[in-house]
Protein backbone atom coordinates (compact mmCIF):
# COMPACT_ATOMS: atom_id res chain seq x y z
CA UNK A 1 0.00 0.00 0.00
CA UNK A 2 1.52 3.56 -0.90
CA UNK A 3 1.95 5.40 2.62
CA UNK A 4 -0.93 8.07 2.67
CA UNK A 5 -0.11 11.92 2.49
CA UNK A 6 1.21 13.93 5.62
CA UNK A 7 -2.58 15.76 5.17
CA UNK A 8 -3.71 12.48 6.54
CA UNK A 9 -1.72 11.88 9.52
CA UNK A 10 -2.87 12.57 12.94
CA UNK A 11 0.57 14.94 14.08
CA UNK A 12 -0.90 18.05 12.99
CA UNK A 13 -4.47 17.62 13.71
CA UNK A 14 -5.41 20.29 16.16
CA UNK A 15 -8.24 22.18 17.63
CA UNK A 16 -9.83 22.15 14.51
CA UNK A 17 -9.91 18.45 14.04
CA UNK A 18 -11.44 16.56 16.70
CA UNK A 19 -9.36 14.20 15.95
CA UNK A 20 -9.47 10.63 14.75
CA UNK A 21 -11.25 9.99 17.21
CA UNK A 22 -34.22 -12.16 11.64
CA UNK A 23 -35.93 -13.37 8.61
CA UNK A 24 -37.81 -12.98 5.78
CA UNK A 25 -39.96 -15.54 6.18
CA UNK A 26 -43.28 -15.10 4.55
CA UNK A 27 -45.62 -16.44 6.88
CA UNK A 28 -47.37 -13.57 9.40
CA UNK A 29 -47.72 -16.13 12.04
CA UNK A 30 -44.45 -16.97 11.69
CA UNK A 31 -43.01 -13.75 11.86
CA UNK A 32 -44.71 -13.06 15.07
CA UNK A 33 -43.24 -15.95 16.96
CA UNK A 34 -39.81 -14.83 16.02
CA UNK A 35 -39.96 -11.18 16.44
CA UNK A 36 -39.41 -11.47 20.17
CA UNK A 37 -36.10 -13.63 19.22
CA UNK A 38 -34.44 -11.47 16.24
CA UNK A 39 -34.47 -7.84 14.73
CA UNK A 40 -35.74 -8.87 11.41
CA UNK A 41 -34.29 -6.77 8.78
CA UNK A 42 -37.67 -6.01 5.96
CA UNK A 43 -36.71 -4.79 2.47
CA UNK A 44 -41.31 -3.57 3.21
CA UNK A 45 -40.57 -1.50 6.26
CA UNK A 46 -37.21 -0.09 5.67
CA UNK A 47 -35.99 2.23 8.40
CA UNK A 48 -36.06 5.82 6.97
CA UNK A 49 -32.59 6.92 9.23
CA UNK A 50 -29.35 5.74 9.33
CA UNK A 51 -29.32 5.07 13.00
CA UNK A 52 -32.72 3.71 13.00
CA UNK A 53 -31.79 1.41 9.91
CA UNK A 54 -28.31 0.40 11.84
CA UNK A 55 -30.16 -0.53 15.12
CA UNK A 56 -31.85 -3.17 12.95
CA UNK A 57 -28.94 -5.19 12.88
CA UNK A 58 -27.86 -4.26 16.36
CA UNK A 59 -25.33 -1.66 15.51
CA UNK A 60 -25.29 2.07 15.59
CA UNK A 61 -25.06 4.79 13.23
CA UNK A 62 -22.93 7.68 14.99
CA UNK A 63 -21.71 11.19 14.12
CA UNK A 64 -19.04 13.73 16.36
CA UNK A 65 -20.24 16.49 18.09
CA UNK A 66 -19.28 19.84 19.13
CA UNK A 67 -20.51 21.34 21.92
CA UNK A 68 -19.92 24.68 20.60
CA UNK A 69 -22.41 23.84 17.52
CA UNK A 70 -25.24 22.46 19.71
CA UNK A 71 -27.13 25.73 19.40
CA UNK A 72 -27.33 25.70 15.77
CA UNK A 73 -30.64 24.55 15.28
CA UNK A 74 -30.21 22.70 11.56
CA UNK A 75 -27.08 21.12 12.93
CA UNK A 76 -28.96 19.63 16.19
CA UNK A 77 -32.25 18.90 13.91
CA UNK A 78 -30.00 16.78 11.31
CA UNK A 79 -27.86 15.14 14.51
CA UNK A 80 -30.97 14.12 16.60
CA UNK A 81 -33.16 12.88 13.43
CA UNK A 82 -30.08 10.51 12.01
CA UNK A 83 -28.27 9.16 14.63
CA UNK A 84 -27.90 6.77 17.65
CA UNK A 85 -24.34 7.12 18.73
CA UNK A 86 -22.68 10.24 19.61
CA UNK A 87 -18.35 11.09 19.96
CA UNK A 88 -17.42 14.34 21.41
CA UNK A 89 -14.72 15.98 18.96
CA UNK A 90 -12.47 17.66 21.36
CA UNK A 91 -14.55 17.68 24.93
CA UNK A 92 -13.05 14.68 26.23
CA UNK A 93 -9.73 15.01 25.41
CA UNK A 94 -7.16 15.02 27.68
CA UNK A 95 -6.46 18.93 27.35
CA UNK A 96 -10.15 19.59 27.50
CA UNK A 97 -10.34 17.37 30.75
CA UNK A 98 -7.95 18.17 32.76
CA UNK A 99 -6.72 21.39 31.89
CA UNK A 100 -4.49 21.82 35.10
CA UNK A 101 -2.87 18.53 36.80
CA UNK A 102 -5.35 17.64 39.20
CA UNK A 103 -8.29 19.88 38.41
CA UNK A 104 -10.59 18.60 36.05
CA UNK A 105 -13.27 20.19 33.92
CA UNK A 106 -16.39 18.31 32.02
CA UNK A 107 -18.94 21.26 31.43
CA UNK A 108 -18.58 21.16 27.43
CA UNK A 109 -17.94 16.96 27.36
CA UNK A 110 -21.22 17.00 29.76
CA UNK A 111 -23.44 19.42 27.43
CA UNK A 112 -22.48 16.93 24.67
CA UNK A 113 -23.57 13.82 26.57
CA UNK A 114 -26.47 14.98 28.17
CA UNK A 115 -27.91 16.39 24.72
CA UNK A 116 -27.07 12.81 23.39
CA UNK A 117 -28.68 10.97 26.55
CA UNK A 118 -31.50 12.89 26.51
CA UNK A 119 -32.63 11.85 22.99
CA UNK A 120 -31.47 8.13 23.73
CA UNK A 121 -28.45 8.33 22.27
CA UNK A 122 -24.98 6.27 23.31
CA UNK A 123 -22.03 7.98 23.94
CA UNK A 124 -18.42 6.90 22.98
CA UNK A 125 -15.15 8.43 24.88
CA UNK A 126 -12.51 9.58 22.79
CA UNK A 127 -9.57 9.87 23.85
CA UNK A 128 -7.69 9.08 27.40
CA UNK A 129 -4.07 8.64 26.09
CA UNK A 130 -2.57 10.26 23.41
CA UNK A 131 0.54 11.98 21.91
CA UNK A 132 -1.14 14.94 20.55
CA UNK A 133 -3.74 17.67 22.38
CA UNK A 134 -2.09 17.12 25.75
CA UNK A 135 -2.44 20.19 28.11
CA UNK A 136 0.94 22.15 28.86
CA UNK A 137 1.68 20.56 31.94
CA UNK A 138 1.67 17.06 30.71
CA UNK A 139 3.68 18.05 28.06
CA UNK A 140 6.59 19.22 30.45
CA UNK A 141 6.45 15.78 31.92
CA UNK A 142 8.46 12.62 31.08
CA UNK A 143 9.29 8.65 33.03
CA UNK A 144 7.53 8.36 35.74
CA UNK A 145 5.71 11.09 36.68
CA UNK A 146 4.30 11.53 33.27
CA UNK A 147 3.35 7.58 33.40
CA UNK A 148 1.55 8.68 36.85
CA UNK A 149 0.20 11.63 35.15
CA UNK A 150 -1.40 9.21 32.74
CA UNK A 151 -2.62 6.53 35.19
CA UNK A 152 -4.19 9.63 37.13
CA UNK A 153 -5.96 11.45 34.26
CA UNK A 154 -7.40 7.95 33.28
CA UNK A 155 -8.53 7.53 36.61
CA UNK A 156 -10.13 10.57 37.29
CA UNK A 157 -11.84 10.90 33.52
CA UNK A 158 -13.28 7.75 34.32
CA UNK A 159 -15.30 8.03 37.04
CA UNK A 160 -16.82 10.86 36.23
CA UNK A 161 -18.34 8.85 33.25
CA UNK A 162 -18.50 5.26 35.09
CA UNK A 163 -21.33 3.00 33.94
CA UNK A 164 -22.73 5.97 31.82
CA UNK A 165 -20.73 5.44 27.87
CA UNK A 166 -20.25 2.68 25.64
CA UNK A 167 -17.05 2.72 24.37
CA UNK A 168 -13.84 4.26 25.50
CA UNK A 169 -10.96 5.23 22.63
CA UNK A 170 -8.49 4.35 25.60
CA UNK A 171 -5.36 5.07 23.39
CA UNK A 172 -5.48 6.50 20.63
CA UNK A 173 -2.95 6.78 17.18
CA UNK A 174 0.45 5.26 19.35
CA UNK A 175 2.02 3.35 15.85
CA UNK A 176 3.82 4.97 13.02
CA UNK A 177 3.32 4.28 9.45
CA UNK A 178 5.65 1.52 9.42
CA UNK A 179 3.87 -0.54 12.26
CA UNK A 180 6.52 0.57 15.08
CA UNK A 181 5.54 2.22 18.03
CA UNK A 182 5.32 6.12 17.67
CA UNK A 183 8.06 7.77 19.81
CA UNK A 184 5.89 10.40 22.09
CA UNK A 185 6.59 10.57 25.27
CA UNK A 186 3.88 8.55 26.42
CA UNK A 187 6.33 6.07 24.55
CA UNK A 188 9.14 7.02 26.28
CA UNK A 189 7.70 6.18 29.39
CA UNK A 190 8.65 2.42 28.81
CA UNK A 191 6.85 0.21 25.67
CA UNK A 192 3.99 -1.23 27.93
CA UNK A 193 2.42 2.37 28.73
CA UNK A 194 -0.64 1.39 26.45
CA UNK A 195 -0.88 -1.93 28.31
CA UNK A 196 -1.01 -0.21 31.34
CA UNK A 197 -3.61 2.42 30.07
CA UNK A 198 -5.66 0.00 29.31
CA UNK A 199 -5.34 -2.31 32.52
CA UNK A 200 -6.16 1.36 34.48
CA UNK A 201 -9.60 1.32 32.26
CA UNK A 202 -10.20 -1.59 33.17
CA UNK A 203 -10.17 -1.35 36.88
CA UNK A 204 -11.96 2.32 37.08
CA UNK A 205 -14.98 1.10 34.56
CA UNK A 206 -15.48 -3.05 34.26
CA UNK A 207 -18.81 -2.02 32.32
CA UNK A 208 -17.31 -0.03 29.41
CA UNK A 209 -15.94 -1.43 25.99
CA UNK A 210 -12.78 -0.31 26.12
CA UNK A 211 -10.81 0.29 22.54
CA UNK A 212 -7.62 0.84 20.81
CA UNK A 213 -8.13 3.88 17.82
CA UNK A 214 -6.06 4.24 14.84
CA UNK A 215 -6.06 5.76 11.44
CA UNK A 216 -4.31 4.21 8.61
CA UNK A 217 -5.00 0.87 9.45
CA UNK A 218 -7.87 -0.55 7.14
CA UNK A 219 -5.52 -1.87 4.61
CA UNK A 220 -4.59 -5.16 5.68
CA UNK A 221 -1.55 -5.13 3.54
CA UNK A 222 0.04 -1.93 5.54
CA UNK A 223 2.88 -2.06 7.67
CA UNK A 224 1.29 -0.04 10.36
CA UNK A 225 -2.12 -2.42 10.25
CA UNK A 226 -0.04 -5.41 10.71
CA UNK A 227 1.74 -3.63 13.90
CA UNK A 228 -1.62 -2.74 15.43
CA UNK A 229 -2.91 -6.21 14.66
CA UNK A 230 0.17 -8.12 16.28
CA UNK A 231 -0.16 -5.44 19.44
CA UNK A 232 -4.18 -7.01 19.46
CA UNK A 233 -3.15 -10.50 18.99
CA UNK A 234 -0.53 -10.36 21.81
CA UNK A 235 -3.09 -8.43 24.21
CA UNK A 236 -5.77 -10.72 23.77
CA UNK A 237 -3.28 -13.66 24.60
CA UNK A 238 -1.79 -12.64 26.97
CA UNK A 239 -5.30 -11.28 28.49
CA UNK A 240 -4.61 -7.41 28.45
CA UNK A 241 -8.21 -6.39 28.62
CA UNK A 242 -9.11 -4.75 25.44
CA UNK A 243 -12.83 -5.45 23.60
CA UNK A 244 -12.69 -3.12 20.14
CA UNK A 245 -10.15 -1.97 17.93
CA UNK A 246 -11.10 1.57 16.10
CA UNK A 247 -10.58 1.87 12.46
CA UNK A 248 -11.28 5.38 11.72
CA UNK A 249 -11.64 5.69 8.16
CA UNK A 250 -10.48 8.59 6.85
CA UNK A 251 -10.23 8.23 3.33
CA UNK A 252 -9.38 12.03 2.81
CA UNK A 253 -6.33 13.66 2.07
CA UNK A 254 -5.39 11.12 -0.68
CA UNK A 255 -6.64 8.05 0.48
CA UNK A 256 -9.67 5.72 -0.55
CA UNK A 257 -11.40 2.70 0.28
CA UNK A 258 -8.88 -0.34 -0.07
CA UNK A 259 -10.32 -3.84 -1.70
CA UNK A 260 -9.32 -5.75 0.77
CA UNK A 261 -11.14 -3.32 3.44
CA UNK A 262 -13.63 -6.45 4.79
CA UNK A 263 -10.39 -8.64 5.09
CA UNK A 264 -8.99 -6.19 7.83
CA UNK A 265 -12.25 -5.77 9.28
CA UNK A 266 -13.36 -9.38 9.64
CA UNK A 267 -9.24 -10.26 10.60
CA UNK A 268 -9.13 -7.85 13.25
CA UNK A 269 -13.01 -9.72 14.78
CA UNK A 270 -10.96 -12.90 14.80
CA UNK A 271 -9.20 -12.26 17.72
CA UNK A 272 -11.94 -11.72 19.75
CA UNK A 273 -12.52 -7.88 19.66
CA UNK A 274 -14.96 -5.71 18.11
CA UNK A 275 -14.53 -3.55 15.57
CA UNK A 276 -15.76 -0.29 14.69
CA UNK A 277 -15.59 2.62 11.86
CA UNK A 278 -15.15 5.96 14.06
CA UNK A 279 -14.14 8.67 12.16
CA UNK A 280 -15.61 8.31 8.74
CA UNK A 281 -15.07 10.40 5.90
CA UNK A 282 -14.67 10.19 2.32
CA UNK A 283 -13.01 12.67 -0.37
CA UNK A 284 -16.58 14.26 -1.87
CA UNK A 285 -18.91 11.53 -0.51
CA UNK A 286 -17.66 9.16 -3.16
CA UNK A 287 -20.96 7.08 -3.02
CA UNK A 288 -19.04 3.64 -4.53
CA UNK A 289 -16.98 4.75 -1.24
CA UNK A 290 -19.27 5.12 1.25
CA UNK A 291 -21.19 2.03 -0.01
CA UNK A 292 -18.38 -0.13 -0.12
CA UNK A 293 -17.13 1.16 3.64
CA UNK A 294 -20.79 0.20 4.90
CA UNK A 295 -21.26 -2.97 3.13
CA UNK A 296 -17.48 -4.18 4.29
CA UNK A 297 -18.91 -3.34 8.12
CA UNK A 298 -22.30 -4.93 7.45
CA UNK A 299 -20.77 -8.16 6.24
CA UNK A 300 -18.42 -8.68 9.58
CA UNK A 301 -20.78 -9.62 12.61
CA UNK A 302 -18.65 -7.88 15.03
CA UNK A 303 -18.59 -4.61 13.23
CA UNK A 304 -20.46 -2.72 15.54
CA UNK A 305 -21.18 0.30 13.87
CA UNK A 306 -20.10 3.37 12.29
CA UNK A 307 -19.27 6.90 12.88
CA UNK A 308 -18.89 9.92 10.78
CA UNK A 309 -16.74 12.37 11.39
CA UNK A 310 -19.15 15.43 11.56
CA UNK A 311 -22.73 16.05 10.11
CA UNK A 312 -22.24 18.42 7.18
CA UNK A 313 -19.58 19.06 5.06
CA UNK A 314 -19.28 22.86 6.22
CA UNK A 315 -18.77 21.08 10.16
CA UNK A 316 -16.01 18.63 8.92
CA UNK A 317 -12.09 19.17 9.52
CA UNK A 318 -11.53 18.79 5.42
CA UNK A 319 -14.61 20.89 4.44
CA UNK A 320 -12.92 21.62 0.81
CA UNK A 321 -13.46 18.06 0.08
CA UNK A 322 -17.08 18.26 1.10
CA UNK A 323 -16.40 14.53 2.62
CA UNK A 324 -19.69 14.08 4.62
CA UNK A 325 -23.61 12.62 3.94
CA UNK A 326 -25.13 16.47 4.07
CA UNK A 327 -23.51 19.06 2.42
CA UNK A 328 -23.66 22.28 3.99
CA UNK A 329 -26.99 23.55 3.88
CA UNK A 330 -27.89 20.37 5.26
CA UNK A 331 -29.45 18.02 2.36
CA UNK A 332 -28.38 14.36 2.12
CA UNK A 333 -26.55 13.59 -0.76
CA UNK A 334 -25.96 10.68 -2.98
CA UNK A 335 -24.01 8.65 -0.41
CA UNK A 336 -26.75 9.02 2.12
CA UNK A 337 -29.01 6.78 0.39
CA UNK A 338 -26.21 4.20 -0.51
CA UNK A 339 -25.55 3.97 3.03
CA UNK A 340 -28.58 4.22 4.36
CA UNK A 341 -29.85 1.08 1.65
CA UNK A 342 -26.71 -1.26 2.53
CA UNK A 343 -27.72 -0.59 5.89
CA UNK A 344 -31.16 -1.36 5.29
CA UNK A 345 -30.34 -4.45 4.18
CA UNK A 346 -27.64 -5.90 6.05
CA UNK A 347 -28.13 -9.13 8.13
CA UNK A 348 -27.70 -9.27 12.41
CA UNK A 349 -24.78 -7.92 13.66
CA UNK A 350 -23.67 -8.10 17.42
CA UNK A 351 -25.72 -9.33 20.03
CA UNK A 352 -26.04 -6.78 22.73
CA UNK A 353 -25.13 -9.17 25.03
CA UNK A 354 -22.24 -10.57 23.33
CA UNK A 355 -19.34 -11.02 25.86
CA UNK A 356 -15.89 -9.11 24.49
CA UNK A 357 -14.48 -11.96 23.00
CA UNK A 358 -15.27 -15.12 21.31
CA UNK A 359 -15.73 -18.20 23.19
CA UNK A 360 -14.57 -21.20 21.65
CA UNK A 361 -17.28 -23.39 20.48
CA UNK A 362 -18.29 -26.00 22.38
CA UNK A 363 -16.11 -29.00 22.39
CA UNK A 364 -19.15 -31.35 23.01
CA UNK A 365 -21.08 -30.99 19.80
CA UNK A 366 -17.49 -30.63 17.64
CA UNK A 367 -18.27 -32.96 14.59
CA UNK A 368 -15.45 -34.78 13.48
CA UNK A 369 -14.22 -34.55 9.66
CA UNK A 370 -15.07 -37.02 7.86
CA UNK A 371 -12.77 -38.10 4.92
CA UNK A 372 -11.96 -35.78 2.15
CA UNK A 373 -15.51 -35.89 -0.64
CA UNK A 374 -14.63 -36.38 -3.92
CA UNK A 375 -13.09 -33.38 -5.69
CA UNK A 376 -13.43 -31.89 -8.91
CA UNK A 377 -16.97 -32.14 -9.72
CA UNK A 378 -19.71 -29.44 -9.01
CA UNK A 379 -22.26 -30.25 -6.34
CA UNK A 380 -25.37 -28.40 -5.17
CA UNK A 381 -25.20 -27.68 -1.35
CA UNK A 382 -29.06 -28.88 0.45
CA UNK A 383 -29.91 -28.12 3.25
CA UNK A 384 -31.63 -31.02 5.13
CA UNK A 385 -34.12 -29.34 6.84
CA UNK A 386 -35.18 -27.37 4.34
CA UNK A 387 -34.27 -29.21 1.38
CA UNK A 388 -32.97 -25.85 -0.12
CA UNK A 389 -29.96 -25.04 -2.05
CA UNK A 390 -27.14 -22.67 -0.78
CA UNK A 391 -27.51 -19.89 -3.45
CA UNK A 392 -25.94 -16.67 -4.62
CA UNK A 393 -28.03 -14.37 -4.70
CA UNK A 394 -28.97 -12.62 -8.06
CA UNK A 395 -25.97 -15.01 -9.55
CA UNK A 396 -23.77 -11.93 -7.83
CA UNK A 397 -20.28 -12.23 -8.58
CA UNK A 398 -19.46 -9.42 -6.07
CA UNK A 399 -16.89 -9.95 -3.05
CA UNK A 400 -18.87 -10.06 -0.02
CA UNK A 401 -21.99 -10.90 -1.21
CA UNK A 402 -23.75 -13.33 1.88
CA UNK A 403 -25.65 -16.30 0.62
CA UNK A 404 -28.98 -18.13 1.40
CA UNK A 405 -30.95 -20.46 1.09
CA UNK A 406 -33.23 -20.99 -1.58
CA UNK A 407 -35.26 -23.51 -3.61
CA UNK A 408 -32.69 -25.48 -5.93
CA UNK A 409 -32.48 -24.75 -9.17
CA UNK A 410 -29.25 -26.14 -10.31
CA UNK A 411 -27.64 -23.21 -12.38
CA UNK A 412 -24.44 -21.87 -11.37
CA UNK A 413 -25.17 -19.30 -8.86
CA UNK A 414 -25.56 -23.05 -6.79
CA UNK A 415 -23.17 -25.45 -8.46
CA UNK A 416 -19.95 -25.64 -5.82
CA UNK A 417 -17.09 -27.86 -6.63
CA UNK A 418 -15.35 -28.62 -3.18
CA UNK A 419 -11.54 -28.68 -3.76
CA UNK A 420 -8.42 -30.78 -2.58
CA UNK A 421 -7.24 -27.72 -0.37
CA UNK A 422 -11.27 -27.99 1.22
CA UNK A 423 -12.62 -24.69 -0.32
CA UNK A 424 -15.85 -24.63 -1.65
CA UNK A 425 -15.45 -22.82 -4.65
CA UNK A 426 -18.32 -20.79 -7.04
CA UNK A 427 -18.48 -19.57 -10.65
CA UNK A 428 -14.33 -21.35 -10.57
CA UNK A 429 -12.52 -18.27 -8.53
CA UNK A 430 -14.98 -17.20 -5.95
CA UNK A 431 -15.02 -19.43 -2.46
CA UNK A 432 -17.24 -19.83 0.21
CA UNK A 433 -16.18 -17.78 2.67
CA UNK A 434 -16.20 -16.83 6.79
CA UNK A 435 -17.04 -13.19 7.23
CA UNK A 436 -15.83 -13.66 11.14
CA UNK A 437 -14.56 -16.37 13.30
CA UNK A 438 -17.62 -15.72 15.82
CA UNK A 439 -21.29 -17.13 16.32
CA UNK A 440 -23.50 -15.00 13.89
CA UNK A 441 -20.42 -13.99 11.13
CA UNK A 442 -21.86 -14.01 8.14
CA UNK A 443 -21.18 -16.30 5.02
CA UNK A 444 -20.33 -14.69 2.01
CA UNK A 445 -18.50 -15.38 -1.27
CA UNK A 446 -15.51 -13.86 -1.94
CA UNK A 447 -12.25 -14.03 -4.42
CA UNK A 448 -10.59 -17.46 -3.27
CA UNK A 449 -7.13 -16.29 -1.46
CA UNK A 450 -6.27 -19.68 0.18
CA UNK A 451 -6.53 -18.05 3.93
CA UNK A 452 -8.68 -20.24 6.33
CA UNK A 453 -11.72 -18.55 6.82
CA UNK A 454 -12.47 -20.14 2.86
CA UNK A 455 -11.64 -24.10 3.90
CA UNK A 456 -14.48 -26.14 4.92
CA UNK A 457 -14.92 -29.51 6.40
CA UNK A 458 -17.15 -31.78 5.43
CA UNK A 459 -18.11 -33.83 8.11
CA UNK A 460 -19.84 -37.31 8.92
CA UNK A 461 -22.58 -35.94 10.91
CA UNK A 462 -23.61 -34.46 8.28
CA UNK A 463 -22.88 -30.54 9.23
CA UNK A 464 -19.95 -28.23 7.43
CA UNK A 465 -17.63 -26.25 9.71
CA UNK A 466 -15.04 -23.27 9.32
CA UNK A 467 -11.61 -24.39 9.52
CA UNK A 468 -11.11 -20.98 10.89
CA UNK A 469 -13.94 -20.82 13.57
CA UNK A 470 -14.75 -24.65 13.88
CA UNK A 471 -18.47 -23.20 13.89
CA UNK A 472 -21.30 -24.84 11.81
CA UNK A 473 -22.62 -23.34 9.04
CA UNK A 474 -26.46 -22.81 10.47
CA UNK A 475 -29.24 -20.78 9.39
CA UNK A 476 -32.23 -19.46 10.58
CA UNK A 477 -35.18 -20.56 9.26
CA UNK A 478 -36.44 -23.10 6.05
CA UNK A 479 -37.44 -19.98 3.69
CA UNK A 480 -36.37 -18.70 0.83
CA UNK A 481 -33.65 -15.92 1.21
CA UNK A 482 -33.08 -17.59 5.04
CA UNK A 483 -29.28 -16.29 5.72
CA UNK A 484 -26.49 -18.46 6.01
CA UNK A 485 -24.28 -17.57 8.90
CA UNK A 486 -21.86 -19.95 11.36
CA UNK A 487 -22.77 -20.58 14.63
CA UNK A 488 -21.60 -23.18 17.64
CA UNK A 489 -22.54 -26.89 16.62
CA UNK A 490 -25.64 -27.73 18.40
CA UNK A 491 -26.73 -30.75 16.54
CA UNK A 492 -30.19 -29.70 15.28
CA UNK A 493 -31.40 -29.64 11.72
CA UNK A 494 -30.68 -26.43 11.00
CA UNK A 495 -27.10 -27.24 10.64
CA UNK A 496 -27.85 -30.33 8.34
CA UNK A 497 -25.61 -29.35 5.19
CA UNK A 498 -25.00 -32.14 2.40
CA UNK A 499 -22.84 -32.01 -1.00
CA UNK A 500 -25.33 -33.77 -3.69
CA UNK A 501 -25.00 -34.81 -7.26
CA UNK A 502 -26.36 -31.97 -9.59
């Protein structure tokens, strides 16, 4: 990947930039007995808002606030009708926070989260620990007392807010492009400061999700993604207590939507942690962009949600490139409706009680492999309960496009020829693929890349499970257009997958 512009990077963001922060099924009886089980996403009663069309899924649909803007009434009208999430800019930062060591202020952070509260909104923190927008005292301080500094400010931000926000950007942009640590003096306090931060969030707030926020980061080919990823991987082993990563999507300045965007996203979910889009914007409200961005979010389980980075392009930190959903008189543009229809469509994300982290699957109901199937020909994939086919939909050749079940037909859009390397591969270079590792990740088709979230086993009790996950592939329900997702074994029919003879 070709290192972004210095436009992009966080070192020079200032006041200014608030910075980087069930089914279809077409019986009504039917629907009724499930509606207390599932958010059913219905193409008939499409939400009209993109938090309202997010919550369908369980996610939310956020935008930053200023608490200096809050009495501009088509700012506030736009912000209250759209969305269900809400990140102070600048009001919880550390400067804003605790201007003098010791003394802390919350008068403009509070304005912003009791306006949010008050119309049912969530609140995310952004940021306790950071390089840049540190008060002068803080600044001036270095070892020790600056670590103590940190652990204090941490400490004291946090109770104030204690059981009352849903996220926390705990640290925030600490790697340089290259996937090394950035050398602030946070860093110079000794290379497990963040560890530390975020072992201090813990212990002042058990309720909160507490997250790690970058920029630069959603190409999963980047040095500096990689670096955050292995920082993840060895926190979650090593249980450092950390439940989201932040991906904040700016793709301003120079940079765009990479292909392999879902890859990061549903790579990232695999190690247990949620994932979110915080600080969206796009270079004029490329609508391919801001489609894609959604649809990449939609298709990983654990993406919780997304955030924009401002509500219209005259309130945004790169207002020249008019990067936002309302321009600045306020009128959706283009974008708003491909967002707002990928979102209207997408599948359930995150339960809202979901623990942080993945639990392996039950070792009980683990099916064992049975031997290799025969290779090379194409099969049709029936389900046993339903005696429907796996299917493509529309015949879609698009990455990320989630299958389901419906009536076999046998034309290609269902013909799968199961490989020697255990892919299940569609239309010759498109596989079956694992949007996530955990219970509810979507299944998808997507260019075949050999990774292990695309090899399948084919097992004796007659169910399919992820390499990856070891989860079954399950649906929902019998109908047409049911969802195909993976989910813990459990041994019932709805995880009854067999390869037959077209």
């Amino acid at each position: 990947m070709t290192a972004r512009p210095p436009a992009h990077r966080g070192e020079d963001r200032a006041t200014r930039r608030p910075l980087r922060t069930a089914l279809l099924i077409g019986a009504t009886t039917a629907v009724a007995a499930l509606t207390a089980m599932f958010v059913i996403p219905d193409a008939n009663a499409a939400a009209s808002t993109l938090g309202a069309a997010a919550a369908q899924s369980g996610r939310y649909f956020g935008t930053a606030i200023a608490a200096g803007k809050l009495g501009d009434s088509a700012y506030t009208t736009i912000a209250a009708r759209e969305f269900n999430m809400v990140t102070p800019e600048n009001e919880m930062k550390i400067d804003a926070t605790e201007p003098q060591r010791g003394q802390f202020s919350f008068g403009n952070a509070d304005q912003i989260y009791n306006w949010a509260t008050q119309r049912g909104m969530k609140v995310r923190g952004h940021t306790l620990a950071w390089h840049s927008q540190q008060p002068g005292w803080m600044q001036s301080l270095s070892g020790s007392t600056l670590r103590q500094a940190m652990i204090d400010h941490i400490n004291g931000v946090m109770a104030h807010y204690k059981g009352k926000l849903a996220y926390w950007d705990v640290v925030n942009e600490a790697f340089n492009e290259d996937g090394s640590r950035r050398q602030s003096n946070l860093q110079g306090t000794g290379n497990d400061w963040i560890e530390v931060a975020f072992r201090t969030a813990r212990a002042a707030d058990p309720s909160v999700k507490l997250c790690y926020n970058d920029y630069n980061i959603e190409n999963w080919s980047y040095a500096k993604t990689q670096g955050v990823y292995n920082m993840i991987r060895d926190f979650k082993s090593r249980g450092v207590p950390i439940d989201c990563v932040g991906l904040q999507t700016h793709f301003t300045g120079g940079s765009s939507l990479p292909g392999n965007f879902q890859t990061t996203l549903s790579s990232f979910a695999a190690l247990g942690v949620d994932v979110a889009l915080t600080e969206v914007d796009v270079t004029n409200a490329s609508t391919s962009q801001y489609a894609g961005l959604t649809q990449a979010c939609m298709n990983v389980s654990r993406c919780v949600g997304i955030t924009v980075w401002g509500v219209r392009d005259s309130d945004s930190w790169r207002s020249s490139e008019s990067p936002l959903l309302f321009n600045g008189s306020g009128q959706a543009k283009a974008a708003y409706s491909s967002v707002l229809n990928a979102l209207n469509a997408a599948g359930p994300g995150p339960s809202p009680s979901a623990s942080s982290s993945s639990p392996a699957p039950s070792t009980s109901s683990s099916p064992s492999a049975s031997p290799t199937p025969s290779t090379g020909g194409a099969s049709k994939i029936v389900g046993s309960q339903s005696g429907r086919c796996i299917d493509v939909p529309n015949s879609s050749h698009n990455n990320g496009t989630r299958v389901q079940l419906y009536d076999c037909h046998g034309l290609t859009n269902q013909q799968w020829t199961y490989t020697a390397s255990r892919q299940l591969q569609v239309y010759g270079s498109m596989c079956l693929d694992a949007a996530g590792s955990g219970n509810g990740s979507a299944v998808q088709i997507y260019s075949c890349n050999g990774q292990t979230n695309q090899q399948w086993n084919v097992n004796s009790n007659g169910t399919i499970t992820g390499v990856q996950s070891g989860r079954c592939i399950d649906v929902w329900s019998t109908a047409n257009g049911a969802q195909v997702q993976i989910y813990d074994c459990s041994g019932q029919a709805n995880q009854q997958f067999r390869l037959a003879a077209l």
